[in-house]
Structure formats: C-alpha cells, structure tokens
Protein backbone atom coordinates (compact mmCIF):
# COMPACT_ATOMS: atom_id res chain seq x y z
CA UNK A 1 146.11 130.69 129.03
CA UNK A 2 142.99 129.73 130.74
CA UNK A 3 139.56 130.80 128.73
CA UNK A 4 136.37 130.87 130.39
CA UNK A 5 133.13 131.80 130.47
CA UNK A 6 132.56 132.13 133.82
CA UNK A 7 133.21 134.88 136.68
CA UNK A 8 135.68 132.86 138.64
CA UNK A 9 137.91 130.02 137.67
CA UNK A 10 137.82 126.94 140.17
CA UNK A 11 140.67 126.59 142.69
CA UNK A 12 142.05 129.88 141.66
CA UNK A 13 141.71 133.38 142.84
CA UNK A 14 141.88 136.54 140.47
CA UNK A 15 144.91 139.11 141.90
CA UNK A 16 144.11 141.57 138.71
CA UNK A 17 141.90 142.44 136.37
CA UNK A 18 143.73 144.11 133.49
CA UNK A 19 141.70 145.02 131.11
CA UNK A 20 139.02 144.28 128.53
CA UNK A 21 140.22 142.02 125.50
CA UNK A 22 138.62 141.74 122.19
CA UNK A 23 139.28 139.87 118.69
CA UNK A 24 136.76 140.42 115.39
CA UNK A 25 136.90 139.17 112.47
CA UNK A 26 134.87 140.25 109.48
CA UNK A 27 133.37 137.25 106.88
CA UNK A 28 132.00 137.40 103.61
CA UNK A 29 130.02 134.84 101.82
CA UNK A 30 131.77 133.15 98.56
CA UNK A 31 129.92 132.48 95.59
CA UNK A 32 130.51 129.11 95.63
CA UNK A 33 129.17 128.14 98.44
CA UNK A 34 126.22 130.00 98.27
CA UNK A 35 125.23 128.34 95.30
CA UNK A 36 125.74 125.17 97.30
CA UNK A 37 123.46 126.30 100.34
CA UNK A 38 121.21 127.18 97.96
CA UNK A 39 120.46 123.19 97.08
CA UNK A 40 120.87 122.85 100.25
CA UNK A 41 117.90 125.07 100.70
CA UNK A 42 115.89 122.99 98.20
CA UNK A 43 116.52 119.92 99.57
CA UNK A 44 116.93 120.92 102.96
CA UNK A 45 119.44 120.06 105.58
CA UNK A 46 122.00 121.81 107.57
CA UNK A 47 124.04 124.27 105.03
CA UNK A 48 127.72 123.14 106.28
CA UNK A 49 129.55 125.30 104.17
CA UNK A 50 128.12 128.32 105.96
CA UNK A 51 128.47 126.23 109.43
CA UNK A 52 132.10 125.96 108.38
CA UNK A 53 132.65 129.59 107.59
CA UNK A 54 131.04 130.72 111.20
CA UNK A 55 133.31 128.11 112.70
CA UNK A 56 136.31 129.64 111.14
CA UNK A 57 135.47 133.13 111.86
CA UNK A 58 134.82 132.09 115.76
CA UNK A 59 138.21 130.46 116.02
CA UNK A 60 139.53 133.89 114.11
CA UNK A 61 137.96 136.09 116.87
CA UNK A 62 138.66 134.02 119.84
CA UNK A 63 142.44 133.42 118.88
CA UNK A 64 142.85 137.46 118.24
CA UNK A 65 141.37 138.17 122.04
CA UNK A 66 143.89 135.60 123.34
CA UNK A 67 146.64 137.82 121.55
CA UNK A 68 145.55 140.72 123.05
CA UNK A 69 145.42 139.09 126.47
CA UNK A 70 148.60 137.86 126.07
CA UNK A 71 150.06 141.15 125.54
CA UNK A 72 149.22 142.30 128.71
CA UNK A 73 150.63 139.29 130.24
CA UNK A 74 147.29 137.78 131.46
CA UNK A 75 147.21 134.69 133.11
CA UNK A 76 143.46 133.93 132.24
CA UNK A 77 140.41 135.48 129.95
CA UNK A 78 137.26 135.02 132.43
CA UNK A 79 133.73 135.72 131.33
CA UNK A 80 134.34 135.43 127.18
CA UNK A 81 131.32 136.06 125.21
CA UNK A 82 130.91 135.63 121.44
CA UNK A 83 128.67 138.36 119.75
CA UNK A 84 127.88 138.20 116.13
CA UNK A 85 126.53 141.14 113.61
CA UNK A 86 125.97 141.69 110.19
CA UNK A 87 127.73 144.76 108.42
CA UNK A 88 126.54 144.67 105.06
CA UNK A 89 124.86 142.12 102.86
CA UNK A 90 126.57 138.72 102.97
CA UNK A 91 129.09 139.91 105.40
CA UNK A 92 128.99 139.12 108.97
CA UNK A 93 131.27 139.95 111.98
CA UNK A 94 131.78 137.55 115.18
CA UNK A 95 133.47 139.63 118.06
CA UNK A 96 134.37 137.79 120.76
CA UNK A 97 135.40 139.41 124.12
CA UNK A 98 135.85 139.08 128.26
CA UNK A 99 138.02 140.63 130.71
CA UNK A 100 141.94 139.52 131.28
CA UNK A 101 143.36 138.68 134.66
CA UNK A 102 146.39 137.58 136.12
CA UNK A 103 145.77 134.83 138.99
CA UNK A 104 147.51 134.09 142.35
C-alpha cells in the first residue's frame, strides 16, 4: 500500500478513485504524565510524554485509514492529511484522511 501526500504518485497513473478513507482515534491525557509535563513546564524543555502520546495516536489514525483502504482493495492512499481537534478537556482526536485509488 502506497501512502502519500501528494496528488499523483511518480511513475504511476491513477485508473480509480474509490473513495474517501478515514481513521480517528480519540486520546486522553494520564495523570501521570501530566504531572511529569508539569516539571517539565518548570524547568522547561520539550514535554516527551505528551510528544509520545500524539505519536501514538498518529500511528493509531493512519493505520485505521489504511484498513479502510484496504477494504476496498486500494492500491494506494494519495493526498493523506492529518487533522487534529480537541473534544473535551485533556482529550484530543487526530483524524487522518485522503482519497483511495487503485493504479494501472
């Protein structure tokens, strides 16, 4: 499965678009790590535990849009875009989403 985020993929033409494919995860801060970004706040720094926890959620997303994609038997996701909101206090969701194709 190819993943981009561009329109076309390089040395390959797009027969099909299928569809539009999405994958979200919802993340909630833990206690424990929020008391460790907060000394990280004090003594400044980048607050990895929080870094970690995006990363997760992104890799979440991402790998529940492939799913989908693969379920309609797409060859490629072109034009994947990560979006990120929060839906209540110290709870985020990443969405990420793009268009599957099958290629020639």
């Amino acid at each position: 499965m190819i993943i981009t985020n561009t329109e076309n993929i390089p040395g390959r033409e797009i027969e099909q678009l299928l569809d539009l494919v999405r994958g979200n995860t919802i993340r909630a801060r833990h206690i424990g790590k929020d008391i460790m970004a907060g000394m990280r706040n004090i003594v400044g720094g980048e607050v990895k535990e929080y870094t970690e926890m995006i990363s997760e959620a992104r890799e979440e997303a991402l790998n529940r849009m492939i799913k989908e994609a693969e379920i309609l038997g797409a060859d490629a996701v072109i034009n994947v875009r990560f979006t990120t909101s929060q839906v209540m206090g110290g709870a985020a969701e990443i969405l990420a989403y793009g268009t599957a194709v099958k290629l020639k």
